[in-house]
PDB file of N, CA and C in Angstrom:
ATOM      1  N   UNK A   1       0.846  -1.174   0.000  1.00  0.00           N
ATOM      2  CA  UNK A   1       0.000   0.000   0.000  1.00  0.00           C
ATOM      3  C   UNK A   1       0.899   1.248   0.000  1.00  0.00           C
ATOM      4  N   UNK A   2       0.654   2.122  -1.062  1.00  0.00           N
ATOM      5  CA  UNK A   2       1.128   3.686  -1.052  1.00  0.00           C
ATOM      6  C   UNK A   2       0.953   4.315   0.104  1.00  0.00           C
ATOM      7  N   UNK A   3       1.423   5.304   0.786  1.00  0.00           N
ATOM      8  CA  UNK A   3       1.183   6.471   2.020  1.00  0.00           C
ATOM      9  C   UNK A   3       2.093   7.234   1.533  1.00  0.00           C
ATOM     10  N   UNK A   4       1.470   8.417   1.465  1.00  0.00           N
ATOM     11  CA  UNK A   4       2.598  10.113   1.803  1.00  0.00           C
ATOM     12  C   UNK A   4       3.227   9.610   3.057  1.00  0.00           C
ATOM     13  N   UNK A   5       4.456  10.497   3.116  1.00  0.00           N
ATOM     14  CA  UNK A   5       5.098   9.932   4.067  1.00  0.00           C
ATOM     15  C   UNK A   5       4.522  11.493   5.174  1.00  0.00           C
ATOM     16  N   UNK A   6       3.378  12.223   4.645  1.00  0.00           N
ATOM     17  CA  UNK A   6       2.903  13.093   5.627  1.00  0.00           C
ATOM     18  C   UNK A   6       1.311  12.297   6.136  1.00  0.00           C
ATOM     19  N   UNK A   7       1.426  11.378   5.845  1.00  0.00           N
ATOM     20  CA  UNK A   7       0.158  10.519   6.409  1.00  0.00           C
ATOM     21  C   UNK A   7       0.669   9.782   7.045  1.00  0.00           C
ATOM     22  N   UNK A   8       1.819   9.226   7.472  1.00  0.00           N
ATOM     23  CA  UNK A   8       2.387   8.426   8.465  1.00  0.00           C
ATOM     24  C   UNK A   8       1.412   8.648   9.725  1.00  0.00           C
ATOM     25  N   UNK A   9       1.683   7.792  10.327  1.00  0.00           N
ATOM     26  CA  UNK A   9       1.301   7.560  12.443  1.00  0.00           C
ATOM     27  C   UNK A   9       2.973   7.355  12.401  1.00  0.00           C
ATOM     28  N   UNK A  10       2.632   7.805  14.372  1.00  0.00           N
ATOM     29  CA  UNK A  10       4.179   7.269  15.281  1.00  0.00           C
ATOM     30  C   UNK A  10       4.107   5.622  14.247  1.00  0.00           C
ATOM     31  N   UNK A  11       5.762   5.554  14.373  1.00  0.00           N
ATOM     32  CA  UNK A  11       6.796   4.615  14.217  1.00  0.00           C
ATOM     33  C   UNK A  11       6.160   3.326  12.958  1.00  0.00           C
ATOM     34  N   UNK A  12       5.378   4.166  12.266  1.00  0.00           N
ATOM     35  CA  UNK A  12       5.244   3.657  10.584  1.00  0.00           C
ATOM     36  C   UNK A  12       6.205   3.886  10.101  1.00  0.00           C
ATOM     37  N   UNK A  13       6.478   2.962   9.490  1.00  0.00           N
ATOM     38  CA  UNK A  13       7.942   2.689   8.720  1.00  0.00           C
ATOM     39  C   UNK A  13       7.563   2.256   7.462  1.00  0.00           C
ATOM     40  N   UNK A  14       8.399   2.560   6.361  1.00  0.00           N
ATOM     41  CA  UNK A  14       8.327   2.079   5.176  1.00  0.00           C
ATOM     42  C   UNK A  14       9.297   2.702   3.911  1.00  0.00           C
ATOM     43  N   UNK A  15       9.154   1.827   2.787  1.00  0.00           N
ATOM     44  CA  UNK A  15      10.333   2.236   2.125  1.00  0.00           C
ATOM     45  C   UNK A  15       9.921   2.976   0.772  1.00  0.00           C
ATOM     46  N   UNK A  16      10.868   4.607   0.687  1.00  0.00           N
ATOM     47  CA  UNK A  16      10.249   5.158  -0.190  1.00  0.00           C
ATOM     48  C   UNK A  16      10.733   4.897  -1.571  1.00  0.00           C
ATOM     49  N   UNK A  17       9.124   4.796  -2.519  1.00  0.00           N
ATOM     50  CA  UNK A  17       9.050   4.442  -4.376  1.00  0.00           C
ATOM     51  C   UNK A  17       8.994   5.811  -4.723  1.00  0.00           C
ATOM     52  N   UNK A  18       8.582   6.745  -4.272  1.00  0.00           N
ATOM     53  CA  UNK A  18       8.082   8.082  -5.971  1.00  0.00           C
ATOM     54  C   UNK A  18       8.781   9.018  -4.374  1.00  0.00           C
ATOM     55  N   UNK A  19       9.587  10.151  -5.280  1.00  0.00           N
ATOM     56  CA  UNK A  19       9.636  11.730  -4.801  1.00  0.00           C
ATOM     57  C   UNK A  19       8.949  12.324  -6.213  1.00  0.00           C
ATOM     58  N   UNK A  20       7.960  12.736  -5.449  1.00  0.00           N
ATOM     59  CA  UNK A  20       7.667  13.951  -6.296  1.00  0.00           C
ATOM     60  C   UNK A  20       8.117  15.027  -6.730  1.00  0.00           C
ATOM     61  N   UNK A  21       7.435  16.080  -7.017  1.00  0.00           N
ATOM     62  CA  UNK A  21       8.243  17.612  -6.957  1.00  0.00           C
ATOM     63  C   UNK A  21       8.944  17.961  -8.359  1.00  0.00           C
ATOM     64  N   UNK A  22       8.858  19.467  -8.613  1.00  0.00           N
ATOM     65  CA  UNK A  22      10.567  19.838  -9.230  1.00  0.00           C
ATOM     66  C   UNK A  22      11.187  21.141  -8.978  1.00  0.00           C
ATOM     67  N   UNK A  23      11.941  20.726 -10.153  1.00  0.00           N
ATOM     68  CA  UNK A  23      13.028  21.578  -9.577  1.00  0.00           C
ATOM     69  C   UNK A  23      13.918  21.612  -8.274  1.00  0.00           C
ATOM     70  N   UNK A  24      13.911  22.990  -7.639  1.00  0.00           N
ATOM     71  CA  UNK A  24      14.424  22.811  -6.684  1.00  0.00           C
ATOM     72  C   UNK A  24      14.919  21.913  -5.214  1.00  0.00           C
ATOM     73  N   UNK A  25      13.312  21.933  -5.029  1.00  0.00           N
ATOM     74  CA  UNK A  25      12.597  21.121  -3.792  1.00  0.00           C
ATOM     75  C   UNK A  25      12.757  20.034  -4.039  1.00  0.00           C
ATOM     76  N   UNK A  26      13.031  19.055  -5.147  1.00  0.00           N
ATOM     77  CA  UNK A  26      13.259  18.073  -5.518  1.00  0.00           C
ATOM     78  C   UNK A  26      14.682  17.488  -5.269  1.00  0.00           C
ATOM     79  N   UNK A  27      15.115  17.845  -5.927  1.00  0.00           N
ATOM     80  CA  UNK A  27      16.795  18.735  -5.869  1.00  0.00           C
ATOM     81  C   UNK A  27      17.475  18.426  -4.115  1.00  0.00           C
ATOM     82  N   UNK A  28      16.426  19.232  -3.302  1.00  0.00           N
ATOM     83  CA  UNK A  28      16.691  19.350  -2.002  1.00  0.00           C
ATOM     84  C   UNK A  28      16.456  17.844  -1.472  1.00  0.00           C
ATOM     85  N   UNK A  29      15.102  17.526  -1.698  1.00  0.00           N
ATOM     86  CA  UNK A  29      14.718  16.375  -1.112  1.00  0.00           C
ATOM     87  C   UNK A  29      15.804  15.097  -1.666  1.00  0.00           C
ATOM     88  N   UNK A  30      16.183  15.208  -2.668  1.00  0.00           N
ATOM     89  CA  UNK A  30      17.341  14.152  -3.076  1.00  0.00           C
ATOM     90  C   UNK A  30      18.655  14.403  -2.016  1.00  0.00           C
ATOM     91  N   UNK A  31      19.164  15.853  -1.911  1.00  0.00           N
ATOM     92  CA  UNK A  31      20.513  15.773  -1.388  1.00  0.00           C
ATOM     93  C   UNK A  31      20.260  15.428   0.396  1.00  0.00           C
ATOM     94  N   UNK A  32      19.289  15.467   0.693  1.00  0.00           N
ATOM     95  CA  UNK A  32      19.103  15.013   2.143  1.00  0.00           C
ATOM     96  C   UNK A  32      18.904  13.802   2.545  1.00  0.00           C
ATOM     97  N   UNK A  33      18.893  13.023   1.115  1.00  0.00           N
ATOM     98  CA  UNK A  33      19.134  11.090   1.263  1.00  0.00           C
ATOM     99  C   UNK A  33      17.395  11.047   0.954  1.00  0.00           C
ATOM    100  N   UNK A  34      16.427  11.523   0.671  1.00  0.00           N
ATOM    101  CA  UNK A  34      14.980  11.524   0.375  1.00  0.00           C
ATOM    102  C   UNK A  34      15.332  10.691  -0.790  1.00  0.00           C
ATOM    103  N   UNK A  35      15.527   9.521  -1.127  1.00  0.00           N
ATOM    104  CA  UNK A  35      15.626   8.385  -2.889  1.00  0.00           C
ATOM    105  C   UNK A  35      14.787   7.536  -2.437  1.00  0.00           C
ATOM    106  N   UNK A  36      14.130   7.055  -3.971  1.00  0.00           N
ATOM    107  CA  UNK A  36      13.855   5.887  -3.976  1.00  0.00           C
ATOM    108  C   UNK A  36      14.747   4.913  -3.501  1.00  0.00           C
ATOM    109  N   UNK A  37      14.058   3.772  -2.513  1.00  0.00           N
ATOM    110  CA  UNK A  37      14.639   2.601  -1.993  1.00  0.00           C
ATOM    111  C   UNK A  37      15.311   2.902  -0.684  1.00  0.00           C
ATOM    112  N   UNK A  38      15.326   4.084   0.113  1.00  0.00           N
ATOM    113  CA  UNK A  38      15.683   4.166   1.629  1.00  0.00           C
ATOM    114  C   UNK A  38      14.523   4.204   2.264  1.00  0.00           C
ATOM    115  N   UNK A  39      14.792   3.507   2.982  1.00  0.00           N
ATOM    116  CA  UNK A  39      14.165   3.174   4.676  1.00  0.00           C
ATOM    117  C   UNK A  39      13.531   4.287   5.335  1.00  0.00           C
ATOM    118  N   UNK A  40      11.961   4.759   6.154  1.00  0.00           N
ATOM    119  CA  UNK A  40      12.298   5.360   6.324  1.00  0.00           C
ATOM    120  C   UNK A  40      11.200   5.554   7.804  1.00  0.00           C
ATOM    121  N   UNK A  41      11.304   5.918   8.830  1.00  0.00           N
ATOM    122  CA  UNK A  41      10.172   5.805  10.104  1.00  0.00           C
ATOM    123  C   UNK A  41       9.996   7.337  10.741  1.00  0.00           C
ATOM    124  N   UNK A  42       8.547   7.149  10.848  1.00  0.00           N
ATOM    125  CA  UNK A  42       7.990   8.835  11.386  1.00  0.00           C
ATOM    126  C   UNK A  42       8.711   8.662  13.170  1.00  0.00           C
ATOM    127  N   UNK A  43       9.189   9.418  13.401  1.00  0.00           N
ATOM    128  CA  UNK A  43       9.599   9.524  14.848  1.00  0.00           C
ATOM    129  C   UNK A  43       8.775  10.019  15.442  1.00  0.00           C
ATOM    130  N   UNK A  44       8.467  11.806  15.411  1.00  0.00           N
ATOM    131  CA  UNK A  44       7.576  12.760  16.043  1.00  0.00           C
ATOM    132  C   UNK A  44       6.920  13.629  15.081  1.00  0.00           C
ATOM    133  N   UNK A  45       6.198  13.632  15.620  1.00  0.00           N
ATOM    134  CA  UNK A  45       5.076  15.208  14.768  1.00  0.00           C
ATOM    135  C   UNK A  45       4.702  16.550  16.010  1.00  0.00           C
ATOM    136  N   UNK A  46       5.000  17.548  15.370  1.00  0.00           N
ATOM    137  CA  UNK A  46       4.994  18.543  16.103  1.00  0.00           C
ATOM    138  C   UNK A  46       3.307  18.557  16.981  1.00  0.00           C
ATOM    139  N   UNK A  47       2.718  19.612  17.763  1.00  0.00           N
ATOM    140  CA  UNK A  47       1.340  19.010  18.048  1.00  0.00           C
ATOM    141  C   UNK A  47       0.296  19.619  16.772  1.00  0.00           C
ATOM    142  N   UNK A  48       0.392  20.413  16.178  1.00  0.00           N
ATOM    143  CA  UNK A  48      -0.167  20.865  14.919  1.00  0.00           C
ATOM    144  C   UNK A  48      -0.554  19.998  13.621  1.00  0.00           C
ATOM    145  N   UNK A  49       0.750  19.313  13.527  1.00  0.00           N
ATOM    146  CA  UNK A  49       1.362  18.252  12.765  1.00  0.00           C
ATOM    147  C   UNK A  49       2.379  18.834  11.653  1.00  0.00           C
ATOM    148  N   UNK A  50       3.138  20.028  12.315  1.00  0.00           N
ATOM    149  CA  UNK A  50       4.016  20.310  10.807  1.00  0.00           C
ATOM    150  C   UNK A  50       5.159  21.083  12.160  1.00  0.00           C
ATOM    151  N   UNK A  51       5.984  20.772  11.940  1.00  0.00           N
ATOM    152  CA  UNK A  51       6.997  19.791  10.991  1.00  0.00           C
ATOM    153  C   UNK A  51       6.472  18.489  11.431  1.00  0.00           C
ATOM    154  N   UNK A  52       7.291  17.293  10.604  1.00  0.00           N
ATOM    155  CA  UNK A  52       7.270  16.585  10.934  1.00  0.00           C
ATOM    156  C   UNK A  52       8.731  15.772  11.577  1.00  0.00           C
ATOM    157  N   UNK A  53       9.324  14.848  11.700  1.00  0.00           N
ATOM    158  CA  UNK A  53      10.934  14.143  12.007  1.00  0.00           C
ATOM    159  C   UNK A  53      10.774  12.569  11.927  1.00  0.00           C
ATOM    160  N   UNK A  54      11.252  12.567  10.731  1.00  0.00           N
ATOM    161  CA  UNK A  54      11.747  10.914  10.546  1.00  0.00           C
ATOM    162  C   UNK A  54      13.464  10.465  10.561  1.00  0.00           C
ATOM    163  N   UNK A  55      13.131   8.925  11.273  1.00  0.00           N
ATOM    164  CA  UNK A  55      15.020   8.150  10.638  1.00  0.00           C
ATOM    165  C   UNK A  55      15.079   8.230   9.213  1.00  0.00           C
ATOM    166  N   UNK A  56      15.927   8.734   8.973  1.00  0.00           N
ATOM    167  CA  UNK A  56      15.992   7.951   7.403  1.00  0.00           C
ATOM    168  C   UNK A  56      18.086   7.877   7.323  1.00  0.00           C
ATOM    169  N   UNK A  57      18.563   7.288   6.751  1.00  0.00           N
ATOM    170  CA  UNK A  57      19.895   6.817   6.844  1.00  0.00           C
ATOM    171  C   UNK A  57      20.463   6.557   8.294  1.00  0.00           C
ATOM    172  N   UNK A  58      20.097   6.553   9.159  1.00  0.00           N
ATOM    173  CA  UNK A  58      20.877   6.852  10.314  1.00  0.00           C
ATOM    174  C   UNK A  58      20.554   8.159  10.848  1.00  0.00           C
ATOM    175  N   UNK A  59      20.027   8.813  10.289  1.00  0.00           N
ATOM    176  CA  UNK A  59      19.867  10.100  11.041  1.00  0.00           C
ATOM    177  C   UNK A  59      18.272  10.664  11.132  1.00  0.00           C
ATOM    178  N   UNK A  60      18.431  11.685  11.627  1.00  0.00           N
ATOM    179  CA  UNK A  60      16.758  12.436  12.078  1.00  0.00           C
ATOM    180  C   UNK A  60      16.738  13.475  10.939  1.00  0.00           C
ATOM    181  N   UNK A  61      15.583  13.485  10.548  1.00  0.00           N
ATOM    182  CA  UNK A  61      15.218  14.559   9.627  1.00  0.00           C
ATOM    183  C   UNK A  61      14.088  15.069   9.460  1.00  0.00           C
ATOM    184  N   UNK A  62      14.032  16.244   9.020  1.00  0.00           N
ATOM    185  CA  UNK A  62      12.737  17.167   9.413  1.00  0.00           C
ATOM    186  C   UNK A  62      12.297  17.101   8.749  1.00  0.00           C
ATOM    187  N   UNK A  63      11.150  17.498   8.576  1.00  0.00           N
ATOM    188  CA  UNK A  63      10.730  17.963   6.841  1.00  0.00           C
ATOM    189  C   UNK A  63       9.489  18.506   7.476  1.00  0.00           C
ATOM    190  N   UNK A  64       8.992  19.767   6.393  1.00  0.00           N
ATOM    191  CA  UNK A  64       7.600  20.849   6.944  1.00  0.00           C
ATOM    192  C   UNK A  64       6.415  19.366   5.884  1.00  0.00           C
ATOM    193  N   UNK A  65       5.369  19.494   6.082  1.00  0.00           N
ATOM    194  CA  UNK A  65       4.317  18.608   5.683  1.00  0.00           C
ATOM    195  C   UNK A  65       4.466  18.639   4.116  1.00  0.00           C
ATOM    196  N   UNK A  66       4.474  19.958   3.763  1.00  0.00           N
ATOM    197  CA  UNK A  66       4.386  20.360   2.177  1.00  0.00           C
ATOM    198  C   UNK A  66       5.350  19.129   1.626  1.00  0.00           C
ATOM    199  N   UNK A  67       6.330  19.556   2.102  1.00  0.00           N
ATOM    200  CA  UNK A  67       7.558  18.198   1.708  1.00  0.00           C
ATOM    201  C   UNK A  67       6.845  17.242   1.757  1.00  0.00           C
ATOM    202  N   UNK A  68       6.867  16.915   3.023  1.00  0.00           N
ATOM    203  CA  UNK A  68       6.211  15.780   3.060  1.00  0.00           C
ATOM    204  C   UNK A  68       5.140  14.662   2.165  1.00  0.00           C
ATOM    205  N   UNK A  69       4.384  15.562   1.837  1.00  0.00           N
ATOM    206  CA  UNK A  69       3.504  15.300   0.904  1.00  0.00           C
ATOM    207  C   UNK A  69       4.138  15.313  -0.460  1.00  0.00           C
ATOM    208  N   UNK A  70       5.088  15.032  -0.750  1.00  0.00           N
ATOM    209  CA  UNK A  70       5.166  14.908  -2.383  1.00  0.00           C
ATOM    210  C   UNK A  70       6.284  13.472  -2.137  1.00  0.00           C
ATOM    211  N   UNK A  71       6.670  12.791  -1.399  1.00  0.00           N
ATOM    212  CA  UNK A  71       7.095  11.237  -0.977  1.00  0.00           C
ATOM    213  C   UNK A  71       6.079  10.434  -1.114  1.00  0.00           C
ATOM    214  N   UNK A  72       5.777   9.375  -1.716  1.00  0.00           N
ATOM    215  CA  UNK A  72       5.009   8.418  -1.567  1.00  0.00           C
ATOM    216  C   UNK A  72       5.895   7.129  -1.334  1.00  0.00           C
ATOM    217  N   UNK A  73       5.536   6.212  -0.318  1.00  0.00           N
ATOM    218  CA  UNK A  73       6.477   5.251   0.530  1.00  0.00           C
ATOM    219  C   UNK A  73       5.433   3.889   0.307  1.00  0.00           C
ATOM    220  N   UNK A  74       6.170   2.782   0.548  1.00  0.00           N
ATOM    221  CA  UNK A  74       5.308   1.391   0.479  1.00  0.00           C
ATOM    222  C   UNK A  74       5.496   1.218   2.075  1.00  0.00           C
ATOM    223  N   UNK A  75       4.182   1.102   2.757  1.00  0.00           N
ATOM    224  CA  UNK A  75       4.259   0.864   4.420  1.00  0.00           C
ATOM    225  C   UNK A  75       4.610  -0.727   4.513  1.00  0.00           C
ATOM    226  N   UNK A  76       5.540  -0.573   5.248  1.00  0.00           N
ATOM    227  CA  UNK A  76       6.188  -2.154   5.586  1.00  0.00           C
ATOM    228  C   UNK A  76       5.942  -2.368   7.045  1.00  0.00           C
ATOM    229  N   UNK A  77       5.691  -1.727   7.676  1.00  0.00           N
ATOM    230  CA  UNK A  77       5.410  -1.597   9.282  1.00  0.00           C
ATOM    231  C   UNK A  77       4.543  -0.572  10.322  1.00  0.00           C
ATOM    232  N   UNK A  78       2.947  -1.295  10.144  1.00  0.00           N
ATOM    233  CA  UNK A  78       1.995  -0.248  10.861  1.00  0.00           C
ATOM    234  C   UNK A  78       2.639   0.131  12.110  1.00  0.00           C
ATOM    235  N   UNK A  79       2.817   1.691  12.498  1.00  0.00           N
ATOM    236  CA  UNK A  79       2.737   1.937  14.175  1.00  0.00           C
ATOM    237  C   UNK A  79       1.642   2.398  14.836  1.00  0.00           C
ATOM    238  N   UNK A  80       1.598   3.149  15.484  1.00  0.00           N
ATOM    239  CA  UNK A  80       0.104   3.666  16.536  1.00  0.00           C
ATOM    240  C   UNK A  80      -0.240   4.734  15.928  1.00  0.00           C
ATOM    241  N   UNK A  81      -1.609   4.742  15.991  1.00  0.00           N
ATOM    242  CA  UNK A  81      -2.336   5.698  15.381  1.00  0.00           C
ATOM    243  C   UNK A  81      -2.921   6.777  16.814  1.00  0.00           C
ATOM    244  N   UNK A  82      -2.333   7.701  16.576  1.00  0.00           N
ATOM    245  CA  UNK A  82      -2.505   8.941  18.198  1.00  0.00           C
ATOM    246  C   UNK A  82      -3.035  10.262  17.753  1.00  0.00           C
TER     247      UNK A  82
END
């Protein structure tokens, strides 16, 4: 099953197929390790829900929702829905 990776719940995990976007933002989302075929799990969501912070390589990363929303990921691991 497809999910934006801005529709995640806590500690859904899954591995991202499509970045959307262009140009720039695209651009960006590539040099921050955002590719097809990395790993990737929602950690926290702000209480609003933007930003958001996922693992992805080993590390924590932010991303505002807008981003967010142009990742589409294959969910490999439901977490809690809060």
């Amino acid at each position: 099953m497809l999910k934006k990776l801005s529709e995640f719940h806590y500690n859904d995990e899954g591995i991202i197929k499509i970045v959307k976007g262009e140009g720039r933002v695209r651009r960006r989302l590539f040099d921050m390790g955002v590719t097809p075929g990395a790993m990737v799990m929602l950690r926290k969501k702000a209480p609003l829900g933007d930003p958001l912070e996922f693992t992805l390589r080993g590390y924590e990363l932010t991303l505002r929702k807008a981003e967010a929303d142009l990742v589409m990921c294959e969910v490999t691991k439901e977490g809690k829905k809060k």
